[in-house]
PDB file of N, CA and C in Angstrom:
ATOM      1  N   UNK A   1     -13.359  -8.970  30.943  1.00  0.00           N
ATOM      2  CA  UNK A   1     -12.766  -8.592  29.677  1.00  0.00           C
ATOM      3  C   UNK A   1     -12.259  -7.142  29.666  1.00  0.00           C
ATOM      4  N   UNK A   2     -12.161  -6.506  30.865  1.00  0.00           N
ATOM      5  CA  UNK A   2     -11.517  -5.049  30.971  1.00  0.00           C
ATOM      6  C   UNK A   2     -10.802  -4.883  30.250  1.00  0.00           C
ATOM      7  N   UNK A   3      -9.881  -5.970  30.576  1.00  0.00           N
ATOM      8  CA  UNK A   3      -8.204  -5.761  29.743  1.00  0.00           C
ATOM      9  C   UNK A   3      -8.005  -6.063  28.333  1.00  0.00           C
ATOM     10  N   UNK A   4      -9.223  -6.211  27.788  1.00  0.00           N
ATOM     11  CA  UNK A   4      -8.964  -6.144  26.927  1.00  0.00           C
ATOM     12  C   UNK A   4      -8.927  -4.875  25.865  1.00  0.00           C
ATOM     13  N   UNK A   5     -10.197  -3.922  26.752  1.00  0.00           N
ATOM     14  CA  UNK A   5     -10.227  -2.699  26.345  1.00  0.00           C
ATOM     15  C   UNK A   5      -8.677  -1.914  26.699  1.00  0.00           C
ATOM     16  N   UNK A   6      -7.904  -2.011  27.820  1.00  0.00           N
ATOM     17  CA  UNK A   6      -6.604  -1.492  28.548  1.00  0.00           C
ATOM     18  C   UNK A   6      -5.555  -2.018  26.831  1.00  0.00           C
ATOM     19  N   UNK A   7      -6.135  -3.208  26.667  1.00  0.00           N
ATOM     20  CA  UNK A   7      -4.811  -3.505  25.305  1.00  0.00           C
ATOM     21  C   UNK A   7      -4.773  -3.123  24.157  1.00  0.00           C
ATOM     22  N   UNK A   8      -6.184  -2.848  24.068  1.00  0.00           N
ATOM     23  CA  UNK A   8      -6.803  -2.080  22.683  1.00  0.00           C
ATOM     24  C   UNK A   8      -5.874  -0.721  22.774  1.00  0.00           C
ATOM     25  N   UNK A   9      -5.996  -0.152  24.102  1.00  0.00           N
ATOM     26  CA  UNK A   9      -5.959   1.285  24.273  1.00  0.00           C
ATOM     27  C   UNK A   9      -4.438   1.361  23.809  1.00  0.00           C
ATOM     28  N   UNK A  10      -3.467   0.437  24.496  1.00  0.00           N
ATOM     29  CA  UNK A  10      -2.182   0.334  24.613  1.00  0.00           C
ATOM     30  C   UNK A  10      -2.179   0.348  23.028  1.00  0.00           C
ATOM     31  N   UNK A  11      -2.083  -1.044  22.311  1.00  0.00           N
ATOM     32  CA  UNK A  11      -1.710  -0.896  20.883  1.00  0.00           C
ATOM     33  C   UNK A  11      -1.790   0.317  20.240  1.00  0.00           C
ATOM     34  N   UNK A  12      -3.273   1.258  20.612  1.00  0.00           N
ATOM     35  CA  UNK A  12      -3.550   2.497  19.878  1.00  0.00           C
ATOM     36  C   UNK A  12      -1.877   3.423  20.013  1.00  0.00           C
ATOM     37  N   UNK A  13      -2.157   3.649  21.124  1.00  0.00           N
ATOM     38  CA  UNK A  13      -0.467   4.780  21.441  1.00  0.00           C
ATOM     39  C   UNK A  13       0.624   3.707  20.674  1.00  0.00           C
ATOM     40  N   UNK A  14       0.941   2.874  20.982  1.00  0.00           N
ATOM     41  CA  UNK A  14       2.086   1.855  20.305  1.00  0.00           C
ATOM     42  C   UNK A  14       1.929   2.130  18.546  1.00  0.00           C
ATOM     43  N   UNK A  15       0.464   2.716  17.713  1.00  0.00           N
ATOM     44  CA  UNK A  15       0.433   2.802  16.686  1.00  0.00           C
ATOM     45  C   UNK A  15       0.724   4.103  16.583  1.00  0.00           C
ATOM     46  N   UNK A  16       0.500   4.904  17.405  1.00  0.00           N
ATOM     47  CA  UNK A  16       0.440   5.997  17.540  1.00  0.00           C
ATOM     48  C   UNK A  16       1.946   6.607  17.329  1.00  0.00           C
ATOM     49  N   UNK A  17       2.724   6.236  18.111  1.00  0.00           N
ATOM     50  CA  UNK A  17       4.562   6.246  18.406  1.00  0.00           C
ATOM     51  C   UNK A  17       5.029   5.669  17.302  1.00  0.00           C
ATOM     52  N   UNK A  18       4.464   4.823  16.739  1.00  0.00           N
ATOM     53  CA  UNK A  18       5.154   4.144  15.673  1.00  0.00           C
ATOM     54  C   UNK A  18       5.050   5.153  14.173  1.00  0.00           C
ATOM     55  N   UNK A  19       3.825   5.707  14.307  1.00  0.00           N
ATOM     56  CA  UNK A  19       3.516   6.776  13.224  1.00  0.00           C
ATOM     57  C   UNK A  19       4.317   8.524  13.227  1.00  0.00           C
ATOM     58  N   UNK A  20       4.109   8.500  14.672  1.00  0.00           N
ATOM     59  CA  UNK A  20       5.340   9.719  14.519  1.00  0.00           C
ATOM     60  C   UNK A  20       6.518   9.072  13.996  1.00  0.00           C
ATOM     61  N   UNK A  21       7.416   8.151  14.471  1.00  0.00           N
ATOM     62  CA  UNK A  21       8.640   7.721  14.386  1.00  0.00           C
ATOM     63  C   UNK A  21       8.963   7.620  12.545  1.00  0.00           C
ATOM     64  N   UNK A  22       7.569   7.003  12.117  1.00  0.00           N
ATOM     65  CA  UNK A  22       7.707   7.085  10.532  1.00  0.00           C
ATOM     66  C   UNK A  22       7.703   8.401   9.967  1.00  0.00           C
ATOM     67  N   UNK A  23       7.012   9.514  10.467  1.00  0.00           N
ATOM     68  CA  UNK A  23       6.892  10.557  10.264  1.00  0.00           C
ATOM     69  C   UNK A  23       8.087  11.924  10.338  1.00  0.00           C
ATOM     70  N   UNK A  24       8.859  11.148  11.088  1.00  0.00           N
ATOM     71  CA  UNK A  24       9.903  11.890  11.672  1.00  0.00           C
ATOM     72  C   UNK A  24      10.887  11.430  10.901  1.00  0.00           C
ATOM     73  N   UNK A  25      10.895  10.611  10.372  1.00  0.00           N
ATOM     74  CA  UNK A  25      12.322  10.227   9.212  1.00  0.00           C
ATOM     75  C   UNK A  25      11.896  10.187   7.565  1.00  0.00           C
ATOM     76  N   UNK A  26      10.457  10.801   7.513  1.00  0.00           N
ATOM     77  CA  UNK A  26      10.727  10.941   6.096  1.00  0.00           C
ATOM     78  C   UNK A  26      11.400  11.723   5.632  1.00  0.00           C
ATOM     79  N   UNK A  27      11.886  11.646   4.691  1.00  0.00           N
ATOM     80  CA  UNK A  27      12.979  12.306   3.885  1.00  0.00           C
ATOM     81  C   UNK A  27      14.202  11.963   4.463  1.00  0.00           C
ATOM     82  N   UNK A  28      14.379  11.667   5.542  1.00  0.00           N
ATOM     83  CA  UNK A  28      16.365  11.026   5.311  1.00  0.00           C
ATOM     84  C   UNK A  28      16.597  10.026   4.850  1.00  0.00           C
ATOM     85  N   UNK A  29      17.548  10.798   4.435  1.00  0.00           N
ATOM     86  CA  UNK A  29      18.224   9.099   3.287  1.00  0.00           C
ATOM     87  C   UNK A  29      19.334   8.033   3.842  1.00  0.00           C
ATOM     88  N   UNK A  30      19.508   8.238   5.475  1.00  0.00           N
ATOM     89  CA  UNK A  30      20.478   7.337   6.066  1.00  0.00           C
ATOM     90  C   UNK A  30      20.564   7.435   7.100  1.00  0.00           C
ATOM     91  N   UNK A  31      21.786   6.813   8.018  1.00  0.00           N
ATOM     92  CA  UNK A  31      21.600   6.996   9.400  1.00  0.00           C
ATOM     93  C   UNK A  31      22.507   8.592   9.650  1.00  0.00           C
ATOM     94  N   UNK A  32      23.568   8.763   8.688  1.00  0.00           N
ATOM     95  CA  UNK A  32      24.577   9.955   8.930  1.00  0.00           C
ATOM     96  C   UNK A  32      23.353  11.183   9.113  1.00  0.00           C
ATOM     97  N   UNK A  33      22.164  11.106   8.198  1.00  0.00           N
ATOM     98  CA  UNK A  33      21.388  12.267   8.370  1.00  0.00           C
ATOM     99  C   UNK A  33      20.257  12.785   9.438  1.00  0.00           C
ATOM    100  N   UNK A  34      20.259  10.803   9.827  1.00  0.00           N
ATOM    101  CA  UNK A  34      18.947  10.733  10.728  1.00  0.00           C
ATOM    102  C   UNK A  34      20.018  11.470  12.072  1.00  0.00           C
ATOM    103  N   UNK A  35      21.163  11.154  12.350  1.00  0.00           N
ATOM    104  CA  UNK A  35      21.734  11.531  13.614  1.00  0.00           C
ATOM    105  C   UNK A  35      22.067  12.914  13.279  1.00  0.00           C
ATOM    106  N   UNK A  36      22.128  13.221  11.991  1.00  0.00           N
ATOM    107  CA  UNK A  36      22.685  15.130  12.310  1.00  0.00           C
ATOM    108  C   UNK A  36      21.151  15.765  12.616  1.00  0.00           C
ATOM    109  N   UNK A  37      20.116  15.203  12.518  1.00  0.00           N
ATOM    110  CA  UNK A  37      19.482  16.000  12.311  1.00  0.00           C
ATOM    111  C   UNK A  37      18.768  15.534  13.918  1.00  0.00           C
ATOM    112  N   UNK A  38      18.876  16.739  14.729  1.00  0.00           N
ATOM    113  CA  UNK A  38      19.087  16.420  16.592  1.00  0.00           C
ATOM    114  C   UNK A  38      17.802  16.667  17.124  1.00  0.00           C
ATOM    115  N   UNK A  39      16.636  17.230  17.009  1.00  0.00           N
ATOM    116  CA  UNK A  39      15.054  17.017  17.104  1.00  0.00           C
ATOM    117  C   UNK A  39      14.310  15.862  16.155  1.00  0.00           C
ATOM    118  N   UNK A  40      14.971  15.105  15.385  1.00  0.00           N
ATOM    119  CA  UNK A  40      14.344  14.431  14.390  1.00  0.00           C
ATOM    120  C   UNK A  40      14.642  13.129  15.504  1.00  0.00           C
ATOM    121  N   UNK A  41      16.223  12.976  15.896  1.00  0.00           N
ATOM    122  CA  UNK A  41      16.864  11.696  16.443  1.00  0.00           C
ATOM    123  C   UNK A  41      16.102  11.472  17.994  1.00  0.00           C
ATOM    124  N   UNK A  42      15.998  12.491  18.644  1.00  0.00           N
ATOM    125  CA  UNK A  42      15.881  12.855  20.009  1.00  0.00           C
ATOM    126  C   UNK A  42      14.173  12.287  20.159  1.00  0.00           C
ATOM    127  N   UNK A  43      13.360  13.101  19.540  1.00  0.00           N
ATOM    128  CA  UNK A  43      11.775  12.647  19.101  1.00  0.00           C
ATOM    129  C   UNK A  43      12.126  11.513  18.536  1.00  0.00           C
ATOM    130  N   UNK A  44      12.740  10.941  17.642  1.00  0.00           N
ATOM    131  CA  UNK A  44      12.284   9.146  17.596  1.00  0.00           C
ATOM    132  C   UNK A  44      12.501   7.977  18.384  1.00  0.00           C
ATOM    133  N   UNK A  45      13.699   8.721  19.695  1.00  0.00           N
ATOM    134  CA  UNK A  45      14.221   7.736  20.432  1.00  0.00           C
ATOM    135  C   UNK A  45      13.096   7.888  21.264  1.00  0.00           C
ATOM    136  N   UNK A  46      12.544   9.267  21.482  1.00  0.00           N
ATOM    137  CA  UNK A  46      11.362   9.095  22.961  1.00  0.00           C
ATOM    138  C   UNK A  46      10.243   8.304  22.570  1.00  0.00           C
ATOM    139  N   UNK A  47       9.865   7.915  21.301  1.00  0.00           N
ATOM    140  CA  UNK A  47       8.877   7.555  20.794  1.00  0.00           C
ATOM    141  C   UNK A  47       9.249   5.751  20.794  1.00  0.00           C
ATOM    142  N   UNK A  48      10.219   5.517  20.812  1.00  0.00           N
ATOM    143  CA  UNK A  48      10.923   4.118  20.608  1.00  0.00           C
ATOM    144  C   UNK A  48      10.585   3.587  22.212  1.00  0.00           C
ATOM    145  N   UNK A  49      10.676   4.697  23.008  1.00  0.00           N
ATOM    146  CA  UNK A  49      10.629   4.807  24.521  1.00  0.00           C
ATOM    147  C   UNK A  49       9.228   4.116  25.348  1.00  0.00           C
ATOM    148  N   UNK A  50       9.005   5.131  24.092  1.00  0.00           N
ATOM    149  CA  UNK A  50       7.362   5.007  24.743  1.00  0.00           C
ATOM    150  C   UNK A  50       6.458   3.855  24.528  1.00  0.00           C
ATOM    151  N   UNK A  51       7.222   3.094  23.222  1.00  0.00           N
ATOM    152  CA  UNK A  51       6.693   2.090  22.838  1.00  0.00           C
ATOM    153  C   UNK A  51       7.335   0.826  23.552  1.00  0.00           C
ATOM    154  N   UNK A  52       8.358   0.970  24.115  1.00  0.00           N
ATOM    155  CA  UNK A  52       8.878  -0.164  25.293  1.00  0.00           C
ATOM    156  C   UNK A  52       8.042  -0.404  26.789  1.00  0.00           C
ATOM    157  N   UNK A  53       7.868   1.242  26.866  1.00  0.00           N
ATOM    158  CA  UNK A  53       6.724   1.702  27.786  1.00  0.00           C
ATOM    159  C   UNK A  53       5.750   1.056  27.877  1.00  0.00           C
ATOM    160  N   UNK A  54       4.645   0.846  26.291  1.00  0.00           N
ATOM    161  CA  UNK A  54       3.597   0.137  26.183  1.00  0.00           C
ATOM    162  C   UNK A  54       3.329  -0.925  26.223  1.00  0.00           C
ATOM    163  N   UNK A  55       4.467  -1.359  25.703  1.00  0.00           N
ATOM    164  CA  UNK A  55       4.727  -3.556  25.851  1.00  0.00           C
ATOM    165  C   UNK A  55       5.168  -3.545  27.348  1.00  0.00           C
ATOM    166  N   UNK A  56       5.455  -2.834  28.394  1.00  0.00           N
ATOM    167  CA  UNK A  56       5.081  -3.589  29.492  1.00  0.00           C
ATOM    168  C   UNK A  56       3.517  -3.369  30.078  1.00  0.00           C
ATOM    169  N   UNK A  57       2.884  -2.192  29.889  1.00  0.00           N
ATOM    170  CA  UNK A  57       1.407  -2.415  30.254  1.00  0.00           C
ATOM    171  C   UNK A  57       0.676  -2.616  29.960  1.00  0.00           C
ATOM    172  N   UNK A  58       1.211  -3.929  28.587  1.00  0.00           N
ATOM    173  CA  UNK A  58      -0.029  -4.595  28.141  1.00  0.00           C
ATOM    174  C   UNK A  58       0.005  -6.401  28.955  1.00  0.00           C
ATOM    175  N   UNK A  59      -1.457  -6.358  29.217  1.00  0.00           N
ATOM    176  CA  UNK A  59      -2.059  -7.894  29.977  1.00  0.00           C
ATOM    177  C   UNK A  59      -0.533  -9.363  29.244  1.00  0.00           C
ATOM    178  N   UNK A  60      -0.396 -10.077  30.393  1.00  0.00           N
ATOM    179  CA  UNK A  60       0.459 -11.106  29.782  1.00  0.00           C
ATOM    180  C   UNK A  60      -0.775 -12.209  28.752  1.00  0.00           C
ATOM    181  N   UNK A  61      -1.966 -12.339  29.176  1.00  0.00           N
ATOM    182  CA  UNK A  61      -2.798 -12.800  28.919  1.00  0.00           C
ATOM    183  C   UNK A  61      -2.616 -12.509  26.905  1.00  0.00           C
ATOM    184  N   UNK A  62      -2.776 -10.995  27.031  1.00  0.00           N
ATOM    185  CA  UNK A  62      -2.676 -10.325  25.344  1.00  0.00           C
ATOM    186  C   UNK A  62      -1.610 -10.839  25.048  1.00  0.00           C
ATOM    187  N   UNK A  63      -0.168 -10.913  25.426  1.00  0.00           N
ATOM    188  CA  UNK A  63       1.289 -10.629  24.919  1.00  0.00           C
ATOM    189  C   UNK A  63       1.493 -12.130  24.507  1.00  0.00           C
ATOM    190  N   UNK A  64       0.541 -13.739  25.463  1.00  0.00           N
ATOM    191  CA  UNK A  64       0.901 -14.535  24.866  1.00  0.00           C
ATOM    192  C   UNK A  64      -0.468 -14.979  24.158  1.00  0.00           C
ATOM    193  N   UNK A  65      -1.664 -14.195  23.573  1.00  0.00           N
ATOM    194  CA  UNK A  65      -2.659 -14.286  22.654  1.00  0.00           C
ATOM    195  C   UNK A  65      -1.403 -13.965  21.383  1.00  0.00           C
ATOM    196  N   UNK A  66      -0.612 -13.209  20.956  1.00  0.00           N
ATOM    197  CA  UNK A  66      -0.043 -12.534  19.981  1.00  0.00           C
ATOM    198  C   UNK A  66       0.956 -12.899  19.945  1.00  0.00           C
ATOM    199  N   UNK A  67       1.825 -13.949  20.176  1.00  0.00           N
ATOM    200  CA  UNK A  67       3.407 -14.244  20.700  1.00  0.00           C
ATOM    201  C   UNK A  67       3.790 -14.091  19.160  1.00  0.00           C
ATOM    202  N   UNK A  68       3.399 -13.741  17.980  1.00  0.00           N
ATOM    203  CA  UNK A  68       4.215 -13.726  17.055  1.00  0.00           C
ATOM    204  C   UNK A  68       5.270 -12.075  17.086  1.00  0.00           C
ATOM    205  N   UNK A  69       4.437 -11.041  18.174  1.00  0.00           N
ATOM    206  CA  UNK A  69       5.398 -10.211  18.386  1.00  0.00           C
ATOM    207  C   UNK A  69       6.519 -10.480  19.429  1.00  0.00           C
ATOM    208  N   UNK A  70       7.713 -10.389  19.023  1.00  0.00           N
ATOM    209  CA  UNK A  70       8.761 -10.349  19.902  1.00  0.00           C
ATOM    210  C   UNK A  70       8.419  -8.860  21.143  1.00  0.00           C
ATOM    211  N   UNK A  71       7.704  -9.281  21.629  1.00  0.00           N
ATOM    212  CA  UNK A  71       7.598  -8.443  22.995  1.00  0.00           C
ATOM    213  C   UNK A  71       8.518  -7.867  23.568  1.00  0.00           C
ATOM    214  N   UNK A  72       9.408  -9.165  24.050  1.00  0.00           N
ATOM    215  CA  UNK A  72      10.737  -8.568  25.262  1.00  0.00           C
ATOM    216  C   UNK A  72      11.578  -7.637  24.365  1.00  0.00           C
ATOM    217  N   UNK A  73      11.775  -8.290  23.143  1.00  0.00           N
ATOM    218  CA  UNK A  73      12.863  -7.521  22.184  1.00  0.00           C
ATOM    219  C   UNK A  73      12.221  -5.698  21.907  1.00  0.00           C
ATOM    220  N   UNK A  74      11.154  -5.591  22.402  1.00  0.00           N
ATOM    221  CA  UNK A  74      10.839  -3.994  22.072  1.00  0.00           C
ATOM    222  C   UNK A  74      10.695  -3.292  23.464  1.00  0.00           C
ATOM    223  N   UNK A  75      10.848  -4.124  24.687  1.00  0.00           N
ATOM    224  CA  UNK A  75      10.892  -3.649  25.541  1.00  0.00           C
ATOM    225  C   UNK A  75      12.524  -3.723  26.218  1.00  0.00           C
ATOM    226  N   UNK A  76      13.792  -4.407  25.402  1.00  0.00           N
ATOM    227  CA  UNK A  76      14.856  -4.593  25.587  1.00  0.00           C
ATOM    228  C   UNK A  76      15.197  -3.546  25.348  1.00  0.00           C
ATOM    229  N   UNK A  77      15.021  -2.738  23.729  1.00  0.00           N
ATOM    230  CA  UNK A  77      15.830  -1.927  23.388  1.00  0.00           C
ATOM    231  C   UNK A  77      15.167  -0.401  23.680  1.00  0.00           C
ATOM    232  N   UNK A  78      13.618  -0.440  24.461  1.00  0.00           N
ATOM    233  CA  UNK A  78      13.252   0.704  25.603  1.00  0.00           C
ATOM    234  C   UNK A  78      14.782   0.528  26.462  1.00  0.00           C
ATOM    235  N   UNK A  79      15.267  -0.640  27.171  1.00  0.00           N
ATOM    236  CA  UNK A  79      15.407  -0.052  28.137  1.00  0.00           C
ATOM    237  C   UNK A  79      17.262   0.357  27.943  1.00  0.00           C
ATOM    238  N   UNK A  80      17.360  -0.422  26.588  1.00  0.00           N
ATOM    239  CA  UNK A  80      18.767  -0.004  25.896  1.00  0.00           C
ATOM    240  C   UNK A  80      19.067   1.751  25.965  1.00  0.00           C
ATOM    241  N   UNK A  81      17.856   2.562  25.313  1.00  0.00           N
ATOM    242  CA  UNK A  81      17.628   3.543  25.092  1.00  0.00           C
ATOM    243  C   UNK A  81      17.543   4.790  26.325  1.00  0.00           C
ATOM    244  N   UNK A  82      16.460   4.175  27.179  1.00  0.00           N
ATOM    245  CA  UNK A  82      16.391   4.797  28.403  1.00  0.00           C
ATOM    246  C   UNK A  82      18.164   4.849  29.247  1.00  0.00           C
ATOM    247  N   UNK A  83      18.582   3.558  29.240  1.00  0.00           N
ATOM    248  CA  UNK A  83      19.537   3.776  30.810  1.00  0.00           C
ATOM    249  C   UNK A  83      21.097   4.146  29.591  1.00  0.00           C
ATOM    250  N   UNK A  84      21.171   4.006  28.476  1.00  0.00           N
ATOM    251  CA  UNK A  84      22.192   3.909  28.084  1.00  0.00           C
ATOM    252  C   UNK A  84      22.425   4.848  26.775  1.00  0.00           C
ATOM    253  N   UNK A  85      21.731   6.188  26.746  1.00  0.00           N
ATOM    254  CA  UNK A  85      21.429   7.027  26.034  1.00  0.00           C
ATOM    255  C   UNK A  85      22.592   7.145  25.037  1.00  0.00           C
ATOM    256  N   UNK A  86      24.018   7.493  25.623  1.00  0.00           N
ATOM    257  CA  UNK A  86      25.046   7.652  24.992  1.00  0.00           C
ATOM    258  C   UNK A  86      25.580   6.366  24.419  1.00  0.00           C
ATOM    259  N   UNK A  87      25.278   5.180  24.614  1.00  0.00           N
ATOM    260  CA  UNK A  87      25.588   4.167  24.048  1.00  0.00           C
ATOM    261  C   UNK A  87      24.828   3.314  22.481  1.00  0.00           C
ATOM    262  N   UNK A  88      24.034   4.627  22.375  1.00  0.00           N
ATOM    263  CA  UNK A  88      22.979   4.161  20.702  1.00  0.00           C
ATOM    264  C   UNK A  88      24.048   4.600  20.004  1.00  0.00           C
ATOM    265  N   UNK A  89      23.332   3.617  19.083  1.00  0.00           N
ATOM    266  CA  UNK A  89      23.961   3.689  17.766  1.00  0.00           C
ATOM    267  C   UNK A  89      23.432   4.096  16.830  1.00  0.00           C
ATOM    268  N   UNK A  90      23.004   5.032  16.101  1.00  0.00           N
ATOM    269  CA  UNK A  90      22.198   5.834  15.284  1.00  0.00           C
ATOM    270  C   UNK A  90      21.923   5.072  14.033  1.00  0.00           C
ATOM    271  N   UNK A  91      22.984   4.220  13.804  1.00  0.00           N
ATOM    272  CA  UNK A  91      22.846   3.112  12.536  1.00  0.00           C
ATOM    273  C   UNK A  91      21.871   1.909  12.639  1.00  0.00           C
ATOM    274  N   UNK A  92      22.441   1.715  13.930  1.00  0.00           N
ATOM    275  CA  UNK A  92      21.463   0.408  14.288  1.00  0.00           C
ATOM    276  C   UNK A  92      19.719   1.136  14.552  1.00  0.00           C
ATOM    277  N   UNK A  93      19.646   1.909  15.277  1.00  0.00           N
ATOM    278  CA  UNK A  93      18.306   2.245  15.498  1.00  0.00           C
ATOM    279  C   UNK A  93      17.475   2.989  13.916  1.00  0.00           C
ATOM    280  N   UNK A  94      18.735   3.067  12.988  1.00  0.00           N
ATOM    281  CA  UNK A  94      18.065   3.504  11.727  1.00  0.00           C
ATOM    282  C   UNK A  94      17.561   2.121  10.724  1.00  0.00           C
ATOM    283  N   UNK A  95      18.148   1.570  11.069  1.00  0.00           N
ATOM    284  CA  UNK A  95      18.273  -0.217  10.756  1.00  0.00           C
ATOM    285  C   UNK A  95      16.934  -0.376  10.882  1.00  0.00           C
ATOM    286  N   UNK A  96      16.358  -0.524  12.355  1.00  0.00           N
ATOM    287  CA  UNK A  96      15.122  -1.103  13.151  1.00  0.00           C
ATOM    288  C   UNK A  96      14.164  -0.264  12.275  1.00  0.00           C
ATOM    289  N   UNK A  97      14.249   1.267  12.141  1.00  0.00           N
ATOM    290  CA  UNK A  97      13.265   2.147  11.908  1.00  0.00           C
ATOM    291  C   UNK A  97      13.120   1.728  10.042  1.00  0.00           C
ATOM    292  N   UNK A  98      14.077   1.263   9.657  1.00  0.00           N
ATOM    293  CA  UNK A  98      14.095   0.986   8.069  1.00  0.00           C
ATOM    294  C   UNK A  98      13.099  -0.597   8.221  1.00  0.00           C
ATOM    295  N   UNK A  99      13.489  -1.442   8.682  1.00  0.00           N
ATOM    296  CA  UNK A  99      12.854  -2.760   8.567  1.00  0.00           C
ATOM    297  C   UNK A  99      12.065  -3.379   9.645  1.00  0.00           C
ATOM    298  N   UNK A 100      12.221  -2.940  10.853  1.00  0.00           N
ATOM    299  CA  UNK A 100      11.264  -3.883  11.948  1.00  0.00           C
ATOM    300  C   UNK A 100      10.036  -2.849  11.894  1.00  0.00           C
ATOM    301  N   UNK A 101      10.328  -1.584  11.792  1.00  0.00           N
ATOM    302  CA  UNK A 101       8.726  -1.143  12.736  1.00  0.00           C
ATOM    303  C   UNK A 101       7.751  -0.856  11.562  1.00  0.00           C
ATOM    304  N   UNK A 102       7.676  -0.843  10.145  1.00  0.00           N
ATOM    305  CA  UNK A 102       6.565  -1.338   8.960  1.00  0.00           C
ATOM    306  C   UNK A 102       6.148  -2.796   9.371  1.00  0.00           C
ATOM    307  N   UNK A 103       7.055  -3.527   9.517  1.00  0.00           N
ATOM    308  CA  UNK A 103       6.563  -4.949  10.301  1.00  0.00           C
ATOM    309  C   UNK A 103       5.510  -4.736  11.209  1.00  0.00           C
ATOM    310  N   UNK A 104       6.064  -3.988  12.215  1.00  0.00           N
ATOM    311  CA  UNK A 104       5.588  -3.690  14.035  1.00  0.00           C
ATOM    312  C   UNK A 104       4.303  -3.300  13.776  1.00  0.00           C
ATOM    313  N   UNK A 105       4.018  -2.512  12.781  1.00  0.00           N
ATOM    314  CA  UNK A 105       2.923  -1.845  12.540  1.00  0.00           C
ATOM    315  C   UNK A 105       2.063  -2.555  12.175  1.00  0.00           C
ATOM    316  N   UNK A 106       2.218  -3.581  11.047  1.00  0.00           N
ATOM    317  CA  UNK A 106       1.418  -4.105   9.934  1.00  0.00           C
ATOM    318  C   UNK A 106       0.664  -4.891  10.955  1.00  0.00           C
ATOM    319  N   UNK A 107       1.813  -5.898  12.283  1.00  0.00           N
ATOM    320  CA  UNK A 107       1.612  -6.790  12.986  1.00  0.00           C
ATOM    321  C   UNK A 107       0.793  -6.029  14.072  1.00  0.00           C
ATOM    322  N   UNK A 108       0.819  -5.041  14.472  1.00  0.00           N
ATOM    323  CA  UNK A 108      -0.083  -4.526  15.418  1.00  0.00           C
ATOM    324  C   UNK A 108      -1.490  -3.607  14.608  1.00  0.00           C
ATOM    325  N   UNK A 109      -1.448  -3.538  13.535  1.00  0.00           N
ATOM    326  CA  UNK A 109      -2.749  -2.855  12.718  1.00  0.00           C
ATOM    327  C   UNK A 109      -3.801  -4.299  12.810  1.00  0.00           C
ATOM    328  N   UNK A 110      -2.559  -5.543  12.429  1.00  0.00           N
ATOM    329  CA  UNK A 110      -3.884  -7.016  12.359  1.00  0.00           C
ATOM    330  C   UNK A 110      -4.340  -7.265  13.430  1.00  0.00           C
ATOM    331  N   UNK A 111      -4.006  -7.000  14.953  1.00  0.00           N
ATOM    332  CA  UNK A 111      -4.927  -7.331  15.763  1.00  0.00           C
ATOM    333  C   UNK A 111      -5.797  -6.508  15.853  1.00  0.00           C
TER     334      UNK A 111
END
């Protein structure tokens, strides 16, 4: 049951990244502000990073205990982020940060 402590650990940082990322956009009121504002954008993408990071070193064993998280889809847009930096879209990733990751959270606080 090692791994299960290794998944515990993982979710923790995955809650962890997810709480800066909320933290880092309070107070903007859109995506025009989230992108002018260039330590706010830069820190939420590494944090988006890191959390693509974490869904691959968690056990497959955990990933299909939990299949109600879309896994690949948070480790897709890690790797959107990582290889294709200039190709974000500040709208769309304000999108995700408005409606998927209160989800991401709620869904990773219940396990």
């Amino acid at each position: 049951m090692q791994f299960m402590h290794k998944d515990e650990t993982i979710i923790l940082l995955m809650l962890e990244s997810i709480d800066k990322i909320m933290i880092y956009t309070i107070g903007l009121e859109n995506a025009n502000s989230f992108e002018a504002d260039t330590k706010c954008f830069d820190a939420t993408i590494m944090n988006f990073i890191v959390l693509g990071e974490a869904v691959g070193k968690l056990s497959g064993q955990f990933k299909d205990r939990h299949s109600n998280i879309d896994w690949s889809k948070i480790n897709a847009f890690r790797n959107v982020l990582a290889h294709d930096y200039f190709g974000i879209y500040p709208a769309e990733v304000w999108e995700i940060i408005q409606k998927d990751i209160p989800k991401l959270k709620t869904d990773l606080e219940s396990i």
